[in-house]
Protein backbone atom coordinates (compact mmCIF):
# COMPACT_ATOMS: atom_id res chain seq x y z
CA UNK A 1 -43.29 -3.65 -57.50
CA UNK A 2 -44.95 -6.06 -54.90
CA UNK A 3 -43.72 -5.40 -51.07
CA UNK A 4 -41.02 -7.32 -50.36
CA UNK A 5 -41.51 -10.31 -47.99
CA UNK A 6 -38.58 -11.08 -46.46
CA UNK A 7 -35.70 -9.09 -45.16
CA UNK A 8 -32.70 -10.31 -48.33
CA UNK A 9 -35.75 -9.56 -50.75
CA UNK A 10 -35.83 -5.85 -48.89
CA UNK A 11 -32.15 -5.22 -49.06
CA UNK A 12 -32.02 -5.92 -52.68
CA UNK A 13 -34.88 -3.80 -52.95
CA UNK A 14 -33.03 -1.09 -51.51
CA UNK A 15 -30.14 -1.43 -53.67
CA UNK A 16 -32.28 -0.32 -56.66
CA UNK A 17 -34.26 2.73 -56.22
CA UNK A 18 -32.92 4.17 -53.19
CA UNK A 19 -29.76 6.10 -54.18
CA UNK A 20 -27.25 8.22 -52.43
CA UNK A 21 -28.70 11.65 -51.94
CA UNK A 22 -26.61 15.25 -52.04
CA UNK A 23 -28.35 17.72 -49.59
CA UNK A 24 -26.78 19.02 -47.33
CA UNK A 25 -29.14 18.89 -43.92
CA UNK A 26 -31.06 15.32 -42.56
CA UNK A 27 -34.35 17.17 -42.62
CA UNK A 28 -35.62 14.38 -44.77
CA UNK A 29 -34.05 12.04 -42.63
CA UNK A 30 -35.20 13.69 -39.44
CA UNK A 31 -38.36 14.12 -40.47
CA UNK A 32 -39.08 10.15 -41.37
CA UNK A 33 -37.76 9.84 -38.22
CA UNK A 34 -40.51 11.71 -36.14
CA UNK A 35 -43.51 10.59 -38.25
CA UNK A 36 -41.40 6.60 -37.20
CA UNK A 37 -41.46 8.70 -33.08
CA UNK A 38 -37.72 7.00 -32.55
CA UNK A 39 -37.18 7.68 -29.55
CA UNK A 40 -34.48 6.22 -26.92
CA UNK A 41 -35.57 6.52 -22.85
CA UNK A 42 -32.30 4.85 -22.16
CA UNK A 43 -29.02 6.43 -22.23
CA UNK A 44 -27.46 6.55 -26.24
CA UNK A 45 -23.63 6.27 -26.94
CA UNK A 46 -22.76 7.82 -30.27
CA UNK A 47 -19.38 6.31 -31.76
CA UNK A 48 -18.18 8.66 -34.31
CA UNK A 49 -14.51 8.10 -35.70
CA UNK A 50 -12.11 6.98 -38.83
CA UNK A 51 -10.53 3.87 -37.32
CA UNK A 52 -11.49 1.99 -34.14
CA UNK A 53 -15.40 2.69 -33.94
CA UNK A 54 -16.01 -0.86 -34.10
CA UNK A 55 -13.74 -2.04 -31.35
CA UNK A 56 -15.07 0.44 -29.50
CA UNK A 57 -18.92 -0.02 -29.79
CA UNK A 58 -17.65 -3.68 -28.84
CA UNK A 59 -16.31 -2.87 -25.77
CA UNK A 60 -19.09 -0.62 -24.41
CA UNK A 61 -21.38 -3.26 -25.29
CA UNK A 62 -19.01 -6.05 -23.25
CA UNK A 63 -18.32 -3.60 -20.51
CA UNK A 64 -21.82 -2.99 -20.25
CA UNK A 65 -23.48 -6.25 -20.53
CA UNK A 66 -20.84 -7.86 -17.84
CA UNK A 67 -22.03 -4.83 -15.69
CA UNK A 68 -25.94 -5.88 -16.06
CA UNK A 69 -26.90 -3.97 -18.45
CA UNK A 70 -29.04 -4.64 -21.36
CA UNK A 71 -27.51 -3.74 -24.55
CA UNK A 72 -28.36 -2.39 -28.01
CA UNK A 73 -26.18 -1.91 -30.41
CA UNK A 74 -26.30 -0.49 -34.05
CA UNK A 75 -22.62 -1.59 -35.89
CA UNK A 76 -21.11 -1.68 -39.69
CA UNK A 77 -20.59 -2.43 -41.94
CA UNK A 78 -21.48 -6.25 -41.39
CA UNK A 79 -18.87 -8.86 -42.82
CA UNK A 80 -21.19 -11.95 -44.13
CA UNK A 81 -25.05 -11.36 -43.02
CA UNK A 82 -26.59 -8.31 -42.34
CA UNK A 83 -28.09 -9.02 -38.86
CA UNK A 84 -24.94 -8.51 -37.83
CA UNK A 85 -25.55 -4.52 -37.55
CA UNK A 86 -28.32 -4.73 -34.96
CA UNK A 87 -27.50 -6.70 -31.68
CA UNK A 88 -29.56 -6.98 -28.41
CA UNK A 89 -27.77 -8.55 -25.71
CA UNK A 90 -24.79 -9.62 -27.56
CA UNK A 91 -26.90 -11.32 -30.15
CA UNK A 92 -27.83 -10.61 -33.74
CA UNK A 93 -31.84 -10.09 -34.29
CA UNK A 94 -33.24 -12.20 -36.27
CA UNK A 95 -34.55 -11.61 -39.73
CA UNK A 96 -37.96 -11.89 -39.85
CA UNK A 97 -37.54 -9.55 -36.61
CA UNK A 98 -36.19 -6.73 -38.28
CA UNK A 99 -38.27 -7.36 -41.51
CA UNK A 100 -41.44 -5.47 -39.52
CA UNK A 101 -39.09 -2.15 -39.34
CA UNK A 102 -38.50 -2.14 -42.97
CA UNK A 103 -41.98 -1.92 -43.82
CA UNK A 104 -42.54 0.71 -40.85
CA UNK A 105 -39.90 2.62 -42.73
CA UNK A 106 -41.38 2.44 -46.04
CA UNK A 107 -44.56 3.31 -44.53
CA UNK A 108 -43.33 6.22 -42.92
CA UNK A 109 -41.07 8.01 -45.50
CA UNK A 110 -43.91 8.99 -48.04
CA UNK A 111 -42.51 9.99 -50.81
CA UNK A 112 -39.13 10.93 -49.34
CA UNK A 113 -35.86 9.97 -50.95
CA UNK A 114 -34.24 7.74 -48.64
CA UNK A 115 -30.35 5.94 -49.57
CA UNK A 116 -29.76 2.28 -48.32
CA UNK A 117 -28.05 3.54 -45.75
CA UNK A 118 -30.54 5.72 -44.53
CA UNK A 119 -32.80 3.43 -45.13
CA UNK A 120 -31.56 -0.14 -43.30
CA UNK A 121 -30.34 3.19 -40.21
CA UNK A 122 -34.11 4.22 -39.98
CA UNK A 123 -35.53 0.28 -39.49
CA UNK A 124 -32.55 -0.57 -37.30
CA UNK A 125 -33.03 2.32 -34.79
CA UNK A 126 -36.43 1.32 -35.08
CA UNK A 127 -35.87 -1.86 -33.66
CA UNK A 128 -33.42 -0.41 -30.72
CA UNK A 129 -36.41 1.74 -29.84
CA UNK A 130 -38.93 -1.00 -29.58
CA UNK A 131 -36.25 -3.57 -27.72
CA UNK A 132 -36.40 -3.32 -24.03
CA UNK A 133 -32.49 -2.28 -23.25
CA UNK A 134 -30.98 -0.28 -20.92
CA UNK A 135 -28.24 1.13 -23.11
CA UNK A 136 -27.84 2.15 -26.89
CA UNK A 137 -24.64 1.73 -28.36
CA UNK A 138 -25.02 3.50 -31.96
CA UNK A 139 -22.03 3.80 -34.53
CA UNK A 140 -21.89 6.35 -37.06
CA UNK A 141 -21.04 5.38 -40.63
CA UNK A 142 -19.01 7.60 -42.71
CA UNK A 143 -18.51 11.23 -41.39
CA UNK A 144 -21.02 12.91 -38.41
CA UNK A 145 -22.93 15.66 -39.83
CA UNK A 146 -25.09 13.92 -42.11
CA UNK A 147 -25.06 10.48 -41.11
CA UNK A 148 -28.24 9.31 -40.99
CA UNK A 149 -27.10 8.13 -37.20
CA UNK A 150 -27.09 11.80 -35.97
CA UNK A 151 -30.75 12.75 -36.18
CA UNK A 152 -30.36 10.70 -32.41
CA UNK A 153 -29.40 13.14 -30.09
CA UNK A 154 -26.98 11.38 -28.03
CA UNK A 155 -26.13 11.39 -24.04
CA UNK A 156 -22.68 10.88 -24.67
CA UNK A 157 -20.50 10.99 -27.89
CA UNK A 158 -16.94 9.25 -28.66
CA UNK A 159 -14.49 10.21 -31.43
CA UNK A 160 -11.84 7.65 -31.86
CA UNK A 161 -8.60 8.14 -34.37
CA UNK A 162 -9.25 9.93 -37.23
CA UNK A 163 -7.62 9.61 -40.48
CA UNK A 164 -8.23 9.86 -44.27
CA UNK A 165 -10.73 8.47 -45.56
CA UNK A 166 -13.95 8.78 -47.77
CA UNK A 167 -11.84 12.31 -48.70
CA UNK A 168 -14.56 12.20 -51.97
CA UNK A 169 -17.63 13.02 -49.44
CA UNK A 170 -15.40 14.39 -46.24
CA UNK A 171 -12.70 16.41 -47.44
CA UNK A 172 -8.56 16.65 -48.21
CA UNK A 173 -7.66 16.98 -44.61
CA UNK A 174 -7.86 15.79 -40.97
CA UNK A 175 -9.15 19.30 -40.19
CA UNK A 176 -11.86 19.63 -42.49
CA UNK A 177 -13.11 15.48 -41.57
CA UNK A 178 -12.56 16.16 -38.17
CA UNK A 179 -15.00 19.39 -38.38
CA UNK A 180 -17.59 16.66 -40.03
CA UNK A 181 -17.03 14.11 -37.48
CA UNK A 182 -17.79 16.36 -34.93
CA UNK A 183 -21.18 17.14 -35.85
CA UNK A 184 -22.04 14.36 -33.43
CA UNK A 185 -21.53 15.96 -30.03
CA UNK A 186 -24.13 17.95 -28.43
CA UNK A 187 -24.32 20.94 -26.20
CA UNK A 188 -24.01 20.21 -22.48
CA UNK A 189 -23.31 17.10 -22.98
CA UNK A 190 -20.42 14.73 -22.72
CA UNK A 191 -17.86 13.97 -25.57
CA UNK A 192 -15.45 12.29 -25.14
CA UNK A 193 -12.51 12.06 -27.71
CA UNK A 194 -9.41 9.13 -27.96
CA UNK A 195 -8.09 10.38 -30.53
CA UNK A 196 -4.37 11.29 -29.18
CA UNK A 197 -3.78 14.34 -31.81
CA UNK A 198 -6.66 15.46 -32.44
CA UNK A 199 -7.64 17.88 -35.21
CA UNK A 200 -7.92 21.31 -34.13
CA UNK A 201 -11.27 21.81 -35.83
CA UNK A 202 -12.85 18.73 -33.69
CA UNK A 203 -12.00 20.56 -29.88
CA UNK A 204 -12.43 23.87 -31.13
CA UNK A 205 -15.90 22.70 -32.35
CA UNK A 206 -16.73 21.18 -29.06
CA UNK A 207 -15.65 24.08 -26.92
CA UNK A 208 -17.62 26.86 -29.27
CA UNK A 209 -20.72 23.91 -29.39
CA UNK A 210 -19.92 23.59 -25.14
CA UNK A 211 -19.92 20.02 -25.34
CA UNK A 212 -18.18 18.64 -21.92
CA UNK A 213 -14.99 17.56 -23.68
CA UNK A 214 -13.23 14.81 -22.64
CA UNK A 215 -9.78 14.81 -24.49
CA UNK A 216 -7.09 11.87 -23.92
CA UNK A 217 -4.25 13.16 -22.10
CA UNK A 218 -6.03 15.84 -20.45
CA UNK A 219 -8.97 14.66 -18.86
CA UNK A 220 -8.23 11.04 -18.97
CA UNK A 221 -5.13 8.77 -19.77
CA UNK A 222 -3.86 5.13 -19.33
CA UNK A 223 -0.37 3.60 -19.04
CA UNK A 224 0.62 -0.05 -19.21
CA UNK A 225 3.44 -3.03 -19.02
CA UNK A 226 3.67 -6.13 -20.75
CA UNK A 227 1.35 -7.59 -18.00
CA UNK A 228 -0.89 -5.22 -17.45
CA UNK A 229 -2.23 -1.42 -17.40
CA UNK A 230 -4.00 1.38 -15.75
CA UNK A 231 -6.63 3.82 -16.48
CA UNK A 232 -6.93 7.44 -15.00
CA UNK A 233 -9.52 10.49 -15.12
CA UNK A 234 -11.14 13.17 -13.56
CA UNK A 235 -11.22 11.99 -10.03
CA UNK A 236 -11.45 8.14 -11.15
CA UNK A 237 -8.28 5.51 -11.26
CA UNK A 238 -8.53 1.57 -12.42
CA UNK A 239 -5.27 -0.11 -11.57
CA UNK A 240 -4.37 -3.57 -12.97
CA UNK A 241 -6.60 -3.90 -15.94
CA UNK A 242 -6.09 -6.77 -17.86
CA UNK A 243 -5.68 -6.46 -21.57
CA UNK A 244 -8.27 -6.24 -23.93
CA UNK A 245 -8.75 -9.53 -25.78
CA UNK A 246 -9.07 -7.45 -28.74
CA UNK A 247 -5.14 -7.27 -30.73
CA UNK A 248 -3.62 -4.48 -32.32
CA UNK A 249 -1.32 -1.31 -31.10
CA UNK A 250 -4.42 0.87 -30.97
CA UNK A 251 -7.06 -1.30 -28.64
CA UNK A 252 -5.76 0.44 -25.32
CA UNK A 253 -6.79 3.87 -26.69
CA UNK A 254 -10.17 2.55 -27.63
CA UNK A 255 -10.29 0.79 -24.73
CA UNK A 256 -9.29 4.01 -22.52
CA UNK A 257 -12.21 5.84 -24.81
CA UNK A 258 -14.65 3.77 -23.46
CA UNK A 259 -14.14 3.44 -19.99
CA UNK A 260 -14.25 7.73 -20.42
CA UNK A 261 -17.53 7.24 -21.80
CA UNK A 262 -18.88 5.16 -18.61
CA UNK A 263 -17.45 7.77 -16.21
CA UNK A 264 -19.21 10.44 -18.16
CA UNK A 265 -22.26 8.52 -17.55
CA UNK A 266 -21.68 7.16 -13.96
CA UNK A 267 -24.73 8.47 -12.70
CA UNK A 268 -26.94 6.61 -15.39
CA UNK A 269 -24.51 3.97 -16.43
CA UNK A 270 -22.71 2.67 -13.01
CA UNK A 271 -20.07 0.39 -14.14
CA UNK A 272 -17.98 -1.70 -11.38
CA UNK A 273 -13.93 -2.21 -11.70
CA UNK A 274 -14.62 -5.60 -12.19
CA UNK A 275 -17.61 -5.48 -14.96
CA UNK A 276 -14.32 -3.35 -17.17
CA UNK A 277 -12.06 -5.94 -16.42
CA UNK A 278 -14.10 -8.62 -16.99
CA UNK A 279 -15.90 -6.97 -19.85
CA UNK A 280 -12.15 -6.10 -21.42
CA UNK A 281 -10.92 -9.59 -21.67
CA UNK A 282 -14.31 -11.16 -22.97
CA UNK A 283 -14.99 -9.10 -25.77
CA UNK A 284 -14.85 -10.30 -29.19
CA UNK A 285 -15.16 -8.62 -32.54
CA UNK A 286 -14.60 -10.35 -35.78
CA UNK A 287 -12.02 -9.07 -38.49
CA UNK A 288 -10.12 -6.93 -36.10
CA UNK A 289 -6.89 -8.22 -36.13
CA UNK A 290 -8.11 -11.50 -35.21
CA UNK A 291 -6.23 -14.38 -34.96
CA UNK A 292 -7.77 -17.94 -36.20
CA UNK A 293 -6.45 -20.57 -34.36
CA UNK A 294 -4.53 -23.55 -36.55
CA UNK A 295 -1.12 -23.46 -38.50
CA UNK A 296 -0.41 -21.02 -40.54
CA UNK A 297 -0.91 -18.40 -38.40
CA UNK A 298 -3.99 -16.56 -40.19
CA UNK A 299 -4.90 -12.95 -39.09
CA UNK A 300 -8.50 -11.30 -40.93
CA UNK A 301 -8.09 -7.04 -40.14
CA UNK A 302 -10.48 -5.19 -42.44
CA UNK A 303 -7.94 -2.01 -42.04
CA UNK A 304 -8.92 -0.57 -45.42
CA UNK A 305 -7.07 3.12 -45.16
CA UNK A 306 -3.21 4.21 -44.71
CA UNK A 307 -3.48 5.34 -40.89
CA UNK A 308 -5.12 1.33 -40.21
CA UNK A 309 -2.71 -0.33 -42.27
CA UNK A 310 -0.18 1.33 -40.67
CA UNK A 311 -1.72 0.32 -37.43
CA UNK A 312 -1.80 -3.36 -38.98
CA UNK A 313 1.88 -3.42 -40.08
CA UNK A 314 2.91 -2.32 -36.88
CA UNK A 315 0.56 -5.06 -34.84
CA UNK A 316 2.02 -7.74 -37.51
CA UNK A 317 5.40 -6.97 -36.58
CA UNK A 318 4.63 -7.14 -32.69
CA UNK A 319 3.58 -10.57 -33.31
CA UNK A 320 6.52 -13.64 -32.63
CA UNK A 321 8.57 -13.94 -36.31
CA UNK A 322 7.02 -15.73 -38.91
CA UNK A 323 8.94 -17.00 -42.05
CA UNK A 324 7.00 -15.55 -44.16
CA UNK A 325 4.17 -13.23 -44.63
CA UNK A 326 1.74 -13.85 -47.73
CA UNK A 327 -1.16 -11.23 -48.18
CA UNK A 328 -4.61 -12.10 -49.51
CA UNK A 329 -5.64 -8.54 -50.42
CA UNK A 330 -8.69 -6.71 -52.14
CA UNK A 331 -9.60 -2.95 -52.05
CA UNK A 332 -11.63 -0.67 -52.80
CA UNK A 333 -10.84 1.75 -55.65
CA UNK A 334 -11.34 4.79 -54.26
CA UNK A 335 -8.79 4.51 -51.68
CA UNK A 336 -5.39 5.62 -51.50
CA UNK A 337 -4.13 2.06 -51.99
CA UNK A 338 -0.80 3.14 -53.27
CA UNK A 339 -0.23 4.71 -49.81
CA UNK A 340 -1.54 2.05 -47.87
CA UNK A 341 0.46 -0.60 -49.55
CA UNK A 342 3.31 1.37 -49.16
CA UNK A 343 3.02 0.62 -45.21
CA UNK A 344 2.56 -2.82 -45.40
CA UNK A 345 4.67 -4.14 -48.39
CA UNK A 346 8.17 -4.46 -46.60
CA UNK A 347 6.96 -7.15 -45.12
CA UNK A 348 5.17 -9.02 -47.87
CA UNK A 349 6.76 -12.02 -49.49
CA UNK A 350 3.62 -13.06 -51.63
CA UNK A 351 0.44 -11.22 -52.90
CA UNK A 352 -2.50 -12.74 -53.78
CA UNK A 353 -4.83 -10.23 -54.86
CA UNK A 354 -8.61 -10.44 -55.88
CA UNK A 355 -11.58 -9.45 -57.26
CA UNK A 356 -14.48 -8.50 -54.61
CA UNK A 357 -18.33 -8.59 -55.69
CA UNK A 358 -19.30 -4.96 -55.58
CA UNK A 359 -18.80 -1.87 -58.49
CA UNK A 360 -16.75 -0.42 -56.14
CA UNK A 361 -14.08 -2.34 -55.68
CA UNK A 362 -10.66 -2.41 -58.07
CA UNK A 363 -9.96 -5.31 -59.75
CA UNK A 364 -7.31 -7.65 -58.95
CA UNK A 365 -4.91 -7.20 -62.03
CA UNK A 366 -5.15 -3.42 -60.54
CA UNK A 367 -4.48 -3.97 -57.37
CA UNK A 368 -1.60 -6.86 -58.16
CA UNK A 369 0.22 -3.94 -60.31
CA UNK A 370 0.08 -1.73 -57.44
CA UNK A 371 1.32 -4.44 -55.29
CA UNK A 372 4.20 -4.47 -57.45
CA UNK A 373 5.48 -1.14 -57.90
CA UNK A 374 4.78 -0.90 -53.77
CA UNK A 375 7.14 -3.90 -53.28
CA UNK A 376 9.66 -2.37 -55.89
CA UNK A 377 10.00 0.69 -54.30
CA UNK A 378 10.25 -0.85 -50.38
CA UNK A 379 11.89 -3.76 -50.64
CA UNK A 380 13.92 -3.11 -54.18
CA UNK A 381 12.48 -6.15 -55.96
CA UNK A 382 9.30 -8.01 -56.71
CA UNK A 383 7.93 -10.63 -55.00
CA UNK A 384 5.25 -13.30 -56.37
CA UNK A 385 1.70 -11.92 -57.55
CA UNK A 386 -1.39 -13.81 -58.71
CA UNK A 387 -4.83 -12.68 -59.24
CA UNK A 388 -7.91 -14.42 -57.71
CA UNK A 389 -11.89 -14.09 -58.54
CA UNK A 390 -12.46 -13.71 -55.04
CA UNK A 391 -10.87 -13.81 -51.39
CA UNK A 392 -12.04 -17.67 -50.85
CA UNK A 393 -9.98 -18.66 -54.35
CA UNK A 394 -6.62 -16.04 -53.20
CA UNK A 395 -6.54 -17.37 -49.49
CA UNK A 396 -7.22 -20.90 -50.83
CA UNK A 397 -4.13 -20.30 -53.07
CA UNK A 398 -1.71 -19.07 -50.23
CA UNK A 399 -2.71 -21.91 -47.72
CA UNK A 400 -1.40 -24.41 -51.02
CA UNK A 401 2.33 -23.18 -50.23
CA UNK A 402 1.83 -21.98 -46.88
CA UNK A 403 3.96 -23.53 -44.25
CA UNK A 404 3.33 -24.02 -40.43
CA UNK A 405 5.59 -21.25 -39.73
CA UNK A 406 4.62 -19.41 -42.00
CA UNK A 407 1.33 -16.08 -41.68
CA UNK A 408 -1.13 -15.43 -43.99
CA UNK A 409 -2.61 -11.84 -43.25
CA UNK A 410 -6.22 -10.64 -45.21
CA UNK A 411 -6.86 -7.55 -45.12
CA UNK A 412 -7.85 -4.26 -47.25
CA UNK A 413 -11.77 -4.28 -46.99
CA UNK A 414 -14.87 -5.85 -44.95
CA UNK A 415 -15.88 -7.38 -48.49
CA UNK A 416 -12.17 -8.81 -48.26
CA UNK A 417 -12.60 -10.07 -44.74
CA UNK A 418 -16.44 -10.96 -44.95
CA UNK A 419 -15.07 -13.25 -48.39
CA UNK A 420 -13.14 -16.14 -46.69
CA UNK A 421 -15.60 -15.53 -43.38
CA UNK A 422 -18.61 -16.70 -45.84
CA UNK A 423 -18.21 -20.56 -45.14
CA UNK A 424 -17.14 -20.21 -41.60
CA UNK A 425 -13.68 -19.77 -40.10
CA UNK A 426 -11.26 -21.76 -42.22
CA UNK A 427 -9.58 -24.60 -40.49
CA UNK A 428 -6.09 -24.60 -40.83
CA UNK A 429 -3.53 -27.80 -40.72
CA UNK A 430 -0.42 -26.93 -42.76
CA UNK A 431 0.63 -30.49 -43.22
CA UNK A 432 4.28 -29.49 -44.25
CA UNK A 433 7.02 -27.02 -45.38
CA UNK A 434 7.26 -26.36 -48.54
CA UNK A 435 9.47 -26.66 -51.15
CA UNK A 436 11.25 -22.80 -50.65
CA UNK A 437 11.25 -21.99 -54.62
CA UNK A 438 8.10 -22.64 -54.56
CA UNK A 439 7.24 -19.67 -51.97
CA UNK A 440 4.66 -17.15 -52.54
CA UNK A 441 1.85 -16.60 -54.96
CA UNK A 442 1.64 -18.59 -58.23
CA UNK A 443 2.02 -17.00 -61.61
């Protein structure tokens, strides 16, 4: 096959001979790597985790940029273009920037077996590497040990919640993921970890590694009002901290993770009161419980396991009442959807479930079945269901009843999300209330 020419024509590439691999080391990854010399002079922030390593790398990369700094950051998965995964100062690099990396990489990796993942990681720390920042902000993608993300030693790394998920690849338990996610931290080194109950394995890997753990509660903590709230650790105290402009119950402990990782780095990394303050309230991250402006109130969350769903649910119900709730909704179908409807389904008077374009992904009559027997067994009767080819057609169908008082909440995957994102943010007008037999999803 002919090299491809431009970066779409290289991710479809990708998608066809480079498949998932089993071993069980990154030599093959580590050694691409070397013969690519990646190699970071600035300080690297590793952002390890189940839920909340996107909000996270956002923040460092806010805090950091309002404090001078020049930022790279590595995030995923993206919702509509892939450029979205490597930022330099806040902004996306271009494709025909990034396209010189991919052919670096295939230059480079010989006749190694490299995934897409591995792949698009390699060509994307590539970039970093060349950029001219003074911080790297990397996220790791699923688990620690053997993420492609982890053949970067890094000066500091940051564990946020972690829950079930990807139990196929990680394991049955919060012990034996946590243990994975781990893998991340390095001897000597800082790591800090948000995660308010942590698994034993992840500290008890740390302290046997000697990683300079950082655990919330012990080494750092916040507390906060309705107005405002306070960070404290290890010798260091910010007082009247706004809130971050990021929603949901669990953005203060991200939040509180991140400003740990500056201190850890306060030598390399100085960071001013005012630069976390500034760099709290100005950060933005799309499909994190985000709120589009317009009638009915629409919120986009990509929460896609129980513990974030959960986390959703409770951040819906913090919001002011709505009349009701309709859910555009798509999943993947290796997920413990049955649980994770479970959390959300009291409050659901409508599903409008849909197909999403990937193998992966359960279909909608699936998914509207589930939706059913979740609403059965929490609210003791069904509630409208109607299946969609896709989450443009399901969230066009709930704004057709939706009233001005009424919320529309899409959520279950990035694919979900990254569906009714395609076209832009949709502009919402509700121009009435409607007729009330008429609520919820259509048969």
């Amino acid at each position: 096959m002919s090299t491809p020419r431009t970066l779409d024509e290289w991710l479809t590439h990708l998608e066809r001979p480079h498949k998932r691999t089993d071993e069980e080391n990154l030599s093959r990854v580590a050694a691409v790597a070397e013969r690519l010399g990646l190699r970071f002079d600035v300080p690297v922030i590793t952002v390890g985790g189940t839920n909340g390593k996107g909000s996270t790398c956002a923040m460092l990369e806010s805090i950091a940029r309002h404090a001078g700094f020049r930022t790279g950051l590595y995030i995923k998965p993206h919702l509509v273009d892939f450029s979205e995964r490597c930022r330099i100062d806040g902004q996306p690099v271009a494709h025909e920037d990034l396209r010189p990396h991919f052919e670096a990489v295939e230059s480079a990796r010989g006749t190694a077996r490299l995934s897409w993942f591995e792949f698009t990681t390699l060509a994307i720390l590539r970039a970093l590497c060349a950029a001219r920042i003074d911080v790297a902000i990397l996220e790791v993608g699923l688990g620690g040990r053997l993420d492609a993300v982890n053949v970067i030693d890094p000066d500091c790394a940051l564990l946020t919640c972690i829950d079930l998920d990807h139990m196929e690849y990680l394991g049955n338990d919060r012990e034996r993921i946590g243990w994975d996610k781990a893998h991340i931290m390095r001897a000597g080194r800082p790591a800090i970890v948000s995660d308010p109950v942590p698994p034993r394995s992840v500290v008890e890997f740390g302290e046997r590694l000697g990683a300079d753990l950082w655990l919330v509660g012990r080494d750092f903590n916040h507390v906060g009002d309705r107005q405002q709230w306070n960070w404290a650790g290890r010798g260091r105290r910010y007082a009247g901290l706004a809130y971050p402009s990021l929603r949901g119950a669990n953005q203060l402990l991200n939040a509180s993770g991140a400003i740990a990782a500056f201190q850890a780095l306060r030598e390399r990394l100085p960071v001013t009161a005012q630069s976390i303050r500034v760099g709290l309230t100005h950060v933005e991250l799309a499909g994190r419980f985000q709120i589009v402006p317009g009638q009915p109130t629409l919120v986009l969350d990509v929460a896609h396991n129980v513990h974030a769903v959960a986390t959703l649910a409770a951040s819906l119900r913090a919001l002011p009442g709505s009349r009701h709730t309709l859910a555009v909704f798509g999943a993947m179908k290796d997920k413990d959807i049955a649980g994770l409807l479970s959390k959300i389904a009291p409050m659901v008077d409508g599903w409008y479930c849909c197909d999403l374009p990937t193998p992966r992904a359960a279909a909608a009559d699936e998914l509207a079945e589930l939706a059913r027997q979740a609403s059965l067994l929490t609210r003791g009767r069904e509630v409208p269901l109607a299946c969609h080819g896709s989450p443009a057609e399901a969230l066009a169908a709930a704004l057709a009843v939706a009233g001005p008082t009424d919320r529309i909440v899409v959520f279950g995957s990035f694919y979900t999300v990254g569906g009714v994102l395609k076209s832009g943010l949709p502009q919402l007008a509700a121009p009435h209330v409607p007729n009330p037999g008429h609520r919820g999803a259509a048969s």
